[in-house]
C-alpha atoms as a PDB file:
ATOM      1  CA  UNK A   1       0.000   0.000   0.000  1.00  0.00           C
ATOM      2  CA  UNK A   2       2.874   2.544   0.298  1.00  0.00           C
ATOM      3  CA  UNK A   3       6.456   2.325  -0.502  1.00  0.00           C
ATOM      4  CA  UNK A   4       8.945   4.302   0.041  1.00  0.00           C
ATOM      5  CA  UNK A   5      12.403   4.259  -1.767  1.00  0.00           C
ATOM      6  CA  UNK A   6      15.674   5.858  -1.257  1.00  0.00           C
ATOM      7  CA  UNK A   7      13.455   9.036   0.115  1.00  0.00           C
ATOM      8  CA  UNK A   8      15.945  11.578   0.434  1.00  0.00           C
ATOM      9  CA  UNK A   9      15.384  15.321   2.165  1.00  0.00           C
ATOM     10  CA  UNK A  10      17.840  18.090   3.177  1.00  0.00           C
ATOM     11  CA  UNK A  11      16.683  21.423   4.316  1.00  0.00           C
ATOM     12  CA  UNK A  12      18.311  24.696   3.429  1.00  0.00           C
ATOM     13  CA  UNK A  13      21.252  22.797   1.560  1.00  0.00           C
ATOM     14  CA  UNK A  14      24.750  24.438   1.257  1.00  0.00           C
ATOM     15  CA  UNK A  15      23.967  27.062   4.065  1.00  0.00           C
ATOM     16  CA  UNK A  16      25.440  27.480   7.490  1.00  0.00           C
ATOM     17  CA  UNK A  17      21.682  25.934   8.748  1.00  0.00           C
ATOM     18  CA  UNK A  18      21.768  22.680   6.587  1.00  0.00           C
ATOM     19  CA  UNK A  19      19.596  20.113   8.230  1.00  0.00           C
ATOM     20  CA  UNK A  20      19.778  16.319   6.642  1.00  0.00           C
ATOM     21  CA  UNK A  21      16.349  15.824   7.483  1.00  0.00           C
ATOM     22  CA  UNK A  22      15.455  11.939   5.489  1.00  0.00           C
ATOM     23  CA  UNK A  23      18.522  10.117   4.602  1.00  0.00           C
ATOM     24  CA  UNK A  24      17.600   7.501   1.739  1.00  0.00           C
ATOM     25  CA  UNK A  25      14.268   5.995   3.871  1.00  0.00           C
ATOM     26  CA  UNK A  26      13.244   2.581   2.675  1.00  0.00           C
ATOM     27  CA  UNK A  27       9.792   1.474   3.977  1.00  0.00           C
ATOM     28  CA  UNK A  28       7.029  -0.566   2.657  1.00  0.00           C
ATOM     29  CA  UNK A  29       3.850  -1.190   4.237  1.00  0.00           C
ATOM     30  CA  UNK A  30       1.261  -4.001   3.473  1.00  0.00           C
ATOM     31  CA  UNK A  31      -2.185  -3.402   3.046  1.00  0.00           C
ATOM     32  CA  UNK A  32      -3.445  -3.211   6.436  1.00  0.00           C
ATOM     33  CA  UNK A  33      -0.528  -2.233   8.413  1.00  0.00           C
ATOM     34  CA  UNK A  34      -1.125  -0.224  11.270  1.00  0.00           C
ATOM     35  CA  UNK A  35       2.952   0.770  12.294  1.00  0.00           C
ATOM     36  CA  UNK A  36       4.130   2.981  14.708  1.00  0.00           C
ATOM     37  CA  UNK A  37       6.835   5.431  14.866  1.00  0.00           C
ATOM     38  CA  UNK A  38       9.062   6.355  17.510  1.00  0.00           C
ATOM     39  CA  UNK A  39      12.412   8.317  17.812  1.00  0.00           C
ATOM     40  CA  UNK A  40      13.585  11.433  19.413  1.00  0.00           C
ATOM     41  CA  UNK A  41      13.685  15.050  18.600  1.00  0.00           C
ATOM     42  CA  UNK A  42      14.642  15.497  14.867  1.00  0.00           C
ATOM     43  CA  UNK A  43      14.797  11.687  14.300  1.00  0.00           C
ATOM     44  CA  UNK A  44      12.779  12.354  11.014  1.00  0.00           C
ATOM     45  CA  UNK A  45       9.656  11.305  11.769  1.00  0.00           C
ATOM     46  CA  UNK A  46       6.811  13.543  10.970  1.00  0.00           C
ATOM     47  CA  UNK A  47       9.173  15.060   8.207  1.00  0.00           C
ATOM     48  CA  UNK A  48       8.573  11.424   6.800  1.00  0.00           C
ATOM     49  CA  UNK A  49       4.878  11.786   7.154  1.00  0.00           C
ATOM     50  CA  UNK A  50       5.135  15.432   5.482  1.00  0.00           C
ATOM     51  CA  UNK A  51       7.220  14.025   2.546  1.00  0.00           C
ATOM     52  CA  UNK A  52       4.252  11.366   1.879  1.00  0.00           C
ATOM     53  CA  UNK A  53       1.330  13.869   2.625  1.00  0.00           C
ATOM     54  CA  UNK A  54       3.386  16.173   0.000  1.00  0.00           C
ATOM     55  CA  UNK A  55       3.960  19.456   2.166  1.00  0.00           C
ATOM     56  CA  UNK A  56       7.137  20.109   0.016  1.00  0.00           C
ATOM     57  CA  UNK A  57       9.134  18.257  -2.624  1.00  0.00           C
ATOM     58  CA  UNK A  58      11.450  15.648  -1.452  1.00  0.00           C
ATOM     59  CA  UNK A  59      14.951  15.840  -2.710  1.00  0.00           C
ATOM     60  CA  UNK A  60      15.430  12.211  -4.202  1.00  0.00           C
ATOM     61  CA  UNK A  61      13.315   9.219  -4.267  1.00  0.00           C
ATOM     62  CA  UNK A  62       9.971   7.529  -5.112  1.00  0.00           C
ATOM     63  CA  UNK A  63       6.709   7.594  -2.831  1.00  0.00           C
ATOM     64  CA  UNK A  64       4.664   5.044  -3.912  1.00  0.00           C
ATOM     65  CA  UNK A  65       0.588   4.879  -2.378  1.00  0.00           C
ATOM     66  CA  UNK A  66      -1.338   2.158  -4.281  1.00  0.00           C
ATOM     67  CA  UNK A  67       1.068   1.686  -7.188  1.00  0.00           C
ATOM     68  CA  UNK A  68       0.598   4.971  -7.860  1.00  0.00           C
ATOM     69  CA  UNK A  69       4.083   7.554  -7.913  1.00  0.00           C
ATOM     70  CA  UNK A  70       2.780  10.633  -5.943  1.00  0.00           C
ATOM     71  CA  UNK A  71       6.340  12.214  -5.993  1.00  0.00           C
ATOM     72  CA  UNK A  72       5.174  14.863  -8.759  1.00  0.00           C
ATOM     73  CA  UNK A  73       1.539  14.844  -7.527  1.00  0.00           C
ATOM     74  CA  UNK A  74       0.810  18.667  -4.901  1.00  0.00           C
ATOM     75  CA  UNK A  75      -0.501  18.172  -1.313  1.00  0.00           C
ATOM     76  CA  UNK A  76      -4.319  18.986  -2.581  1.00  0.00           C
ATOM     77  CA  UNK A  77      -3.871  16.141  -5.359  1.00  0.00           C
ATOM     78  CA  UNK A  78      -2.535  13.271  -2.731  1.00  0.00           C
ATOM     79  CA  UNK A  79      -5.491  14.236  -0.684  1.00  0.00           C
ATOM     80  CA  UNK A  80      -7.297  11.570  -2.550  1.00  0.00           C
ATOM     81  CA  UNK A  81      -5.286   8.977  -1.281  1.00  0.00           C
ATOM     82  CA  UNK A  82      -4.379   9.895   2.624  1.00  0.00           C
ATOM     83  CA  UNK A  83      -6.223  10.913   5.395  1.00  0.00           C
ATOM     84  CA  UNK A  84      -4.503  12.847   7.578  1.00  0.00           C
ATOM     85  CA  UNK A  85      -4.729  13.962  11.395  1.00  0.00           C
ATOM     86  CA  UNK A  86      -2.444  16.632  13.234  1.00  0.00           C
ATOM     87  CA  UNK A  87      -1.193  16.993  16.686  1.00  0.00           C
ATOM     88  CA  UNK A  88      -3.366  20.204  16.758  1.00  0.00           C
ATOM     89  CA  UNK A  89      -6.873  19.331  17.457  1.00  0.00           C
ATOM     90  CA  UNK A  90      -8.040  22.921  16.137  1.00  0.00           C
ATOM     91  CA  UNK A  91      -6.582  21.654  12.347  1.00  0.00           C
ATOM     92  CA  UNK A  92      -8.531  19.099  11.091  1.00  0.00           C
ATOM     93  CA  UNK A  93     -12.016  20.803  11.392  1.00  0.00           C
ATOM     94  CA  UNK A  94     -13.949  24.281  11.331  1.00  0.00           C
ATOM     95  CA  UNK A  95     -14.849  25.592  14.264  1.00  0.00           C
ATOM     96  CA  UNK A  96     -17.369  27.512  12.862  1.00  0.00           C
ATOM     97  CA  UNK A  97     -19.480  25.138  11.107  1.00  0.00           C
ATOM     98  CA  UNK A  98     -21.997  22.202  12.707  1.00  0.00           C
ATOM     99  CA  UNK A  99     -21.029  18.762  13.253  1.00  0.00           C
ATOM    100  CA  UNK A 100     -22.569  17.894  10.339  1.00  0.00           C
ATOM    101  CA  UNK A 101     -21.037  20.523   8.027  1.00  0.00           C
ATOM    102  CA  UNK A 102     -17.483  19.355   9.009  1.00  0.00           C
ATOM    103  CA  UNK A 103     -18.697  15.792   7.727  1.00  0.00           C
ATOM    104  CA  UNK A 104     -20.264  16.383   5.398  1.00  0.00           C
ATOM    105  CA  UNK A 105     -16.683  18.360   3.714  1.00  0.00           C
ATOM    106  CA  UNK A 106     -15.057  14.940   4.510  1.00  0.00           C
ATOM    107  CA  UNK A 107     -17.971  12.634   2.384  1.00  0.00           C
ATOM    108  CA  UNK A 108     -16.854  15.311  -0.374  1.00  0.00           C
ATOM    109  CA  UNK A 109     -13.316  14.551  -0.506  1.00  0.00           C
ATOM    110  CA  UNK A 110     -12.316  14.588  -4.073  1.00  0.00           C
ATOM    111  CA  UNK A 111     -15.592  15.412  -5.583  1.00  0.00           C
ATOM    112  CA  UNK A 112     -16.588  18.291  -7.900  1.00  0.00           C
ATOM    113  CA  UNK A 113     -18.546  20.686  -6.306  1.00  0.00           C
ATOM    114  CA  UNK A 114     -22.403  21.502  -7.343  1.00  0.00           C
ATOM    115  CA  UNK A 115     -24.647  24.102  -6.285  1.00  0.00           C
ATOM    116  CA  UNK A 116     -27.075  21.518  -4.729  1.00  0.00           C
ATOM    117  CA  UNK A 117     -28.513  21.432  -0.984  1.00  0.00           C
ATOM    118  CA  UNK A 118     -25.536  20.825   1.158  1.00  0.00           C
ATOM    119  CA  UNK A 119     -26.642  17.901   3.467  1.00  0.00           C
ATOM    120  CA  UNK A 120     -29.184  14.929   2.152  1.00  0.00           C
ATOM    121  CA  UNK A 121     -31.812  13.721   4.845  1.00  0.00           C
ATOM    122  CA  UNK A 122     -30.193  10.351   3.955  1.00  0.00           C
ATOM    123  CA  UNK A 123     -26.041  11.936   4.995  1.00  0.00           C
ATOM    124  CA  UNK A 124     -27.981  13.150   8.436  1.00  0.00           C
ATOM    125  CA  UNK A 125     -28.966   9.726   8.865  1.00  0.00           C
ATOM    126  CA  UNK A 126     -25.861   8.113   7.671  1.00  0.00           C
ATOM    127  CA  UNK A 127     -23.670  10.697  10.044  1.00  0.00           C
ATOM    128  CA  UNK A 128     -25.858  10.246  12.697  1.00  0.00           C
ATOM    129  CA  UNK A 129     -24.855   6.212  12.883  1.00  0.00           C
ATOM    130  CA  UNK A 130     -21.630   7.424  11.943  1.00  0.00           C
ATOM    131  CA  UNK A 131     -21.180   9.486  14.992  1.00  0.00           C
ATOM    132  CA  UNK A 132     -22.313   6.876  17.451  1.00  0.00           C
ATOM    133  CA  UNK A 133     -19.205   5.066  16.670  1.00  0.00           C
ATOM    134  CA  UNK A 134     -17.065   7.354  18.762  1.00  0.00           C
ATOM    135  CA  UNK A 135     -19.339   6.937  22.015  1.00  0.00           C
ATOM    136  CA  UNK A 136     -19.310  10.625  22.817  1.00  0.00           C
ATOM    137  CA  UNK A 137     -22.668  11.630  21.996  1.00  0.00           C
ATOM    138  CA  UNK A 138     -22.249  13.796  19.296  1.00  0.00           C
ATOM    139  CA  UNK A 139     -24.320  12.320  17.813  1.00  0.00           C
ATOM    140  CA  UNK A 140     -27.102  14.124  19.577  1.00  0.00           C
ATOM    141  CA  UNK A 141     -25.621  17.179  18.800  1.00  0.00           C
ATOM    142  CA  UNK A 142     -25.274  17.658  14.686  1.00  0.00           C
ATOM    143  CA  UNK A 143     -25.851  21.227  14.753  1.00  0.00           C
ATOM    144  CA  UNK A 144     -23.776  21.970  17.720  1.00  0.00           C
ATOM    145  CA  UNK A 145     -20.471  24.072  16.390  1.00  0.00           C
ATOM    146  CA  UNK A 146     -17.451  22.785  16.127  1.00  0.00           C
ATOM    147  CA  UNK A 147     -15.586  25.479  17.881  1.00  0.00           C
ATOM    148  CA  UNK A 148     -18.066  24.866  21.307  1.00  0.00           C
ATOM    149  CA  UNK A 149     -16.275  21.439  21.692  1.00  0.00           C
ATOM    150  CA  UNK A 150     -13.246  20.112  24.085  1.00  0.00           C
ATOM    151  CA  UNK A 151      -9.563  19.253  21.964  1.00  0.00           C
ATOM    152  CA  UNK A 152     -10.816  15.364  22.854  1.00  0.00           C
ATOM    153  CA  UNK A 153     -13.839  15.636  20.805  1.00  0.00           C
ATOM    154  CA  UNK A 154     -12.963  17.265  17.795  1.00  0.00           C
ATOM    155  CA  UNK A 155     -10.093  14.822  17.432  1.00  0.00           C
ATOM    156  CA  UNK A 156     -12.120  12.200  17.384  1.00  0.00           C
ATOM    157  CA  UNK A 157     -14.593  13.926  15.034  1.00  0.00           C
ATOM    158  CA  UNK A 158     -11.470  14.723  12.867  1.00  0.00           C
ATOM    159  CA  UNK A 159     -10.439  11.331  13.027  1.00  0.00           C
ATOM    160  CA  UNK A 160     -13.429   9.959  11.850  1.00  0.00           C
ATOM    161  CA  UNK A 161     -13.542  13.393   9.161  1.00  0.00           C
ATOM    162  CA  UNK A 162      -9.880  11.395   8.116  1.00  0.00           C
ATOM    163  CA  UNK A 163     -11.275   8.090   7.690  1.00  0.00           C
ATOM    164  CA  UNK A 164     -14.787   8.563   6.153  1.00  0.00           C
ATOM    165  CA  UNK A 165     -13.623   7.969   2.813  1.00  0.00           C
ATOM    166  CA  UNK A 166     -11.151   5.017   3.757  1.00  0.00           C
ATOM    167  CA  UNK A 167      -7.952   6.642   2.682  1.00  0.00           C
ATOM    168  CA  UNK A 168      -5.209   4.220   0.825  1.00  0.00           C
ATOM    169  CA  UNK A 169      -3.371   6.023   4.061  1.00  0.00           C
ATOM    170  CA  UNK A 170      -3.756   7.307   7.080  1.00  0.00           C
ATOM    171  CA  UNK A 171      -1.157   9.467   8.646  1.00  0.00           C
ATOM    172  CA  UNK A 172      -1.543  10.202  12.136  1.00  0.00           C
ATOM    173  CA  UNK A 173       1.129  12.438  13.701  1.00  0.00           C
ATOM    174  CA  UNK A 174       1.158  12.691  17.036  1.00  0.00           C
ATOM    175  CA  UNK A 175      -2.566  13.205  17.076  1.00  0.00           C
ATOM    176  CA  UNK A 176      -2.785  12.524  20.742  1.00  0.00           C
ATOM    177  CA  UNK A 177       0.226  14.476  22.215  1.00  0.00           C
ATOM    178  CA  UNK A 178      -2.080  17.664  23.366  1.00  0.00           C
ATOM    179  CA  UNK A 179      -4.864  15.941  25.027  1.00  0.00           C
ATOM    180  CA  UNK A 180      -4.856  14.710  28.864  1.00  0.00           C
ATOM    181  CA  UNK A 181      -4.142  10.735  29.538  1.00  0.00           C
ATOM    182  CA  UNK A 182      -7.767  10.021  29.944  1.00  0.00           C
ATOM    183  CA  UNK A 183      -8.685  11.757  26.934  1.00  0.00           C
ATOM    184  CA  UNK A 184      -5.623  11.118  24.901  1.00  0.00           C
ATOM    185  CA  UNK A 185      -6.389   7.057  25.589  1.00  0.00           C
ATOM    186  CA  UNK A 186     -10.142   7.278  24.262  1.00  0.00           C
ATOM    187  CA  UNK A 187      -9.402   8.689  20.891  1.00  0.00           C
ATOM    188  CA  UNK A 188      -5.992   6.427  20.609  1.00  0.00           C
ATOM    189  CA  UNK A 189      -9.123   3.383  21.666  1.00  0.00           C
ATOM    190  CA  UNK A 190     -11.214   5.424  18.803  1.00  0.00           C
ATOM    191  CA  UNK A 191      -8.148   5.182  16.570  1.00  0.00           C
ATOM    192  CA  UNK A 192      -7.597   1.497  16.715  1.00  0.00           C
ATOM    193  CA  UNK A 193     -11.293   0.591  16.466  1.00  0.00           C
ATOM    194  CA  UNK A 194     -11.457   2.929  13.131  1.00  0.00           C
ATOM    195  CA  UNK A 195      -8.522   1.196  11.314  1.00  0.00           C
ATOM    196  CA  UNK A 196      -9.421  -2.272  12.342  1.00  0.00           C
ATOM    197  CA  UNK A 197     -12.834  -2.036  11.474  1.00  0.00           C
ATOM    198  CA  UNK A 198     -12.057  -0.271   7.928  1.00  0.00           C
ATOM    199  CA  UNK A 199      -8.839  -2.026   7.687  1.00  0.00           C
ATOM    200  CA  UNK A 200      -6.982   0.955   7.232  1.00  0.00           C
ATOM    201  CA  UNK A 201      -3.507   1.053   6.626  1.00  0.00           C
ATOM    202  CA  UNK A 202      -1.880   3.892   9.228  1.00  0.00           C
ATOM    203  CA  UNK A 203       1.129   5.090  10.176  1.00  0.00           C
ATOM    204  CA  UNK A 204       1.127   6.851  13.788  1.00  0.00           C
ATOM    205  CA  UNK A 205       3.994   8.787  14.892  1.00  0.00           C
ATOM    206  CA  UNK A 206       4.112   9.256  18.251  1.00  0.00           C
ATOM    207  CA  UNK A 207       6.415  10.142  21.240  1.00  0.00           C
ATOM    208  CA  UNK A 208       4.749   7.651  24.227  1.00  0.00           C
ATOM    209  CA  UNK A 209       6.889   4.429  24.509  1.00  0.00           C
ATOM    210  CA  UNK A 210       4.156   2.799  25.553  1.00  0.00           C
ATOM    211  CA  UNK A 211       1.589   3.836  22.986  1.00  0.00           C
ATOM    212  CA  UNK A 212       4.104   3.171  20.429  1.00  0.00           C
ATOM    213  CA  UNK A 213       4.519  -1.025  21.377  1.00  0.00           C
ATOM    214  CA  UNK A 214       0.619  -1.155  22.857  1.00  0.00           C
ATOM    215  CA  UNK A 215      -0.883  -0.073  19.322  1.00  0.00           C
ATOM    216  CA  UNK A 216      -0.660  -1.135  15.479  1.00  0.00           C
ATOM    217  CA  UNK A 217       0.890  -4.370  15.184  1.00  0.00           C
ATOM    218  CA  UNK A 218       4.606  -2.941  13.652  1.00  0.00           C
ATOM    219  CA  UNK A 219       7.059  -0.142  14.874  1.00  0.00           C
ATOM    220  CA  UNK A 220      10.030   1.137  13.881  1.00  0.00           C
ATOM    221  CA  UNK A 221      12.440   3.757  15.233  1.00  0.00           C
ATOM    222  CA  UNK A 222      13.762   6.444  13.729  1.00  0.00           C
ATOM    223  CA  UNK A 223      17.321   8.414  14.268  1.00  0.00           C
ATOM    224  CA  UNK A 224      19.178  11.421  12.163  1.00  0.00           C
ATOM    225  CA  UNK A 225      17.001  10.559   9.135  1.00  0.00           C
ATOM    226  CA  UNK A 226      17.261   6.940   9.022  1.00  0.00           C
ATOM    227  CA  UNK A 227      14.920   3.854   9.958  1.00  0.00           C
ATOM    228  CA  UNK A 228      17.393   2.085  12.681  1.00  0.00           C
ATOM    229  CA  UNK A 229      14.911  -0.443  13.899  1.00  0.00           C
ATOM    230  CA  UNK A 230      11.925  -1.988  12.509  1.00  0.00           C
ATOM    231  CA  UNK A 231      10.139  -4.981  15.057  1.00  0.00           C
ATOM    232  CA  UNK A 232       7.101  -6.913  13.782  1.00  0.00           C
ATOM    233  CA  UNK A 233       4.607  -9.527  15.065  1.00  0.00           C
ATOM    234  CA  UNK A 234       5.413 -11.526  17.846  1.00  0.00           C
ATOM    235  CA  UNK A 235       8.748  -9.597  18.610  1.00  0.00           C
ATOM    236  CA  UNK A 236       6.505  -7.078  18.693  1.00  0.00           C
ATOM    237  CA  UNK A 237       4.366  -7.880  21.332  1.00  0.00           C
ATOM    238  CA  UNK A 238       7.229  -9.084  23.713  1.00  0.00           C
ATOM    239  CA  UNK A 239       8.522  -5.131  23.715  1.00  0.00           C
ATOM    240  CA  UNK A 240       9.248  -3.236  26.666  1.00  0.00           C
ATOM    241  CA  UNK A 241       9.592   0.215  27.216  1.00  0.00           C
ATOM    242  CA  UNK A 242      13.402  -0.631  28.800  1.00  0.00           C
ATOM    243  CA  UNK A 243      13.734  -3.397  25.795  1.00  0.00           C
ATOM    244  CA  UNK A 244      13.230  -0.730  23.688  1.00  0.00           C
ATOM    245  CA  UNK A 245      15.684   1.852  24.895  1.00  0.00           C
ATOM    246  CA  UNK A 246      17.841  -1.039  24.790  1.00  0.00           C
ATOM    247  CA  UNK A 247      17.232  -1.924  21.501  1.00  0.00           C
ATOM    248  CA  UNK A 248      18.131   1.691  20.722  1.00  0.00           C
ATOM    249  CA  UNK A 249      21.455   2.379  21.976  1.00  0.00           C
ATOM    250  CA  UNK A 250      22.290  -1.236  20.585  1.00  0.00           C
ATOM    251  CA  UNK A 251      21.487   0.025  16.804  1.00  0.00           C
ATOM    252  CA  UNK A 252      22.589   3.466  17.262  1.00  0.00           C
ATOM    253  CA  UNK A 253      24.854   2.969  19.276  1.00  0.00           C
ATOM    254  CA  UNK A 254      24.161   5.728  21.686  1.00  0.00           C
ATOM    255  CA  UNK A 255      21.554   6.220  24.751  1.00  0.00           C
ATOM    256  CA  UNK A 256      18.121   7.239  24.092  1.00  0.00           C
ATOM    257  CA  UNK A 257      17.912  11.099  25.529  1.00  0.00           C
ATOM    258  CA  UNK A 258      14.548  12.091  24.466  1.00  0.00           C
ATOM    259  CA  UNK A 259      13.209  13.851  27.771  1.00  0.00           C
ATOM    260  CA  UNK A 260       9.855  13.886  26.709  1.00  0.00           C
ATOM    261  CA  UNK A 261       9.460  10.525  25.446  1.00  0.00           C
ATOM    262  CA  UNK A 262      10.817   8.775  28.098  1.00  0.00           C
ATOM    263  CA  UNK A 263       8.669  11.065  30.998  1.00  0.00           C
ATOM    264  CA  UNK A 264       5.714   9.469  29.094  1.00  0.00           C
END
């Protein structure tokens, strides 16, 4: 479902501020894959997930979604193929628009746009089942604003905004790192229960340890650019967070130092 080869980036090249930002990433994911990715500060990691999402042009390389060779394809174009979801809950939606506006946007991904009536008693209906997935109520609420609702609940309504048209890809980046625990834990629950039931392929960047090796069923590890570590099915699910750091220094040949990951 997405490939990735020799994907090279370097930011403000042949200046004092030169930043080797993706150093030849290999990566392939398999239709269904739900991997996440760890690493510290300037490891590369969402500047991976921007290079696939197309924010800017990557330097060298092929990004393959589908078959397809998005390299050459803008941000608005590869829309059609990921779903995406920000660490910002205040990004993904409009806060002043209803519920069902903000869905109804998402059902229109990639459509031409008419001057028809905006919402269909049938999409009410249809968002109104949709909604009840999350377990938050909003479904109740459809005409409630956006903007009146806490960062927990519009993440989870942009979530579900991300995955209404089952994307080839969904990039999640850090999409949990400025709620509470309590809150940050539903939508991460929300997260896994939208992918498996859709069988989504994701990619989740994160900076909890213990999110990281409790969710998707592949991580890898990231460090200056590259893809050091990449643990799969059974090893998988005999990680610890300490197993980990080890891991780490063994490949890298360093210690792990990334304050905020390892306070989580």
């Amino acid at each position: 479902m997405l490939k990735l080869n020799n994907v090279k980036k370097t930011f403000n090249p042949g200046t004092i501020n030169e930043k080797k930002a993706l150093c030849g990433i290999d990566l392939q994911l398999n239709p269904g894959d739900f991997v996440t990715v760890i690493g510290g500060n300037g490891a590369g990691k969402s500047t991976m997930l921007n290079a696939i999402a197309g924010v800017w042009p990557i330097d060298k390389g092929e990004i393959i979604i589908d078959g397809i060779n998005v390299v050459k394809l803008p941000e608005h174009k590869r829309a059609k193929y990921v779903g995406r979801v920000f660490q910002d809950p205040m990004m993904g939606t409009s806060a002043p628009m209803e519920i069902q506006e903000n869905l109804a946007i998402a059902a229109r991904r990639g459509q031409r746009r008419t001057l028809r009536w905006s919402i269909t008693k049938k999409e009410k209906q249809e968002f109104h089942e949709l909604l009840k997935i999350l377990g938050l109520g909003l479904e109740d609420r459809m005409t409630a604003k956006v903007g009146l609702l806490s960062g927990g609940q519009r993440q989870a309504l942009t979530l579900l905004m991300a995955t209404l048209k089952k994307p080839k890809l969904l990039l999640l980046d850090e999409h949990t790192a400025a709620l509470d625990p309590k809150t940050a834990a539903k939508v991460l629950s929300i997260t896994d229960k939208l992918i498996a039931e859709n069988n989504l392929t994701a990619l989740m960047v994160t900076h909890n340890m213990k999110d990281a090796i409790a969710h998707g069923n592949r991580l890898i590890m990231m460090n200056e650019g590259k893809i050091i570590l990449d643990v799969r099915g059974e090893e998988k699910q005999k990680l610890t967070v300490e197993s980990l750091i080890q891991k780490f220094s063994e490949t890298s040949g360093k210690e792990f130092s990334n304050d905020r990951a390892l306070l989580n």
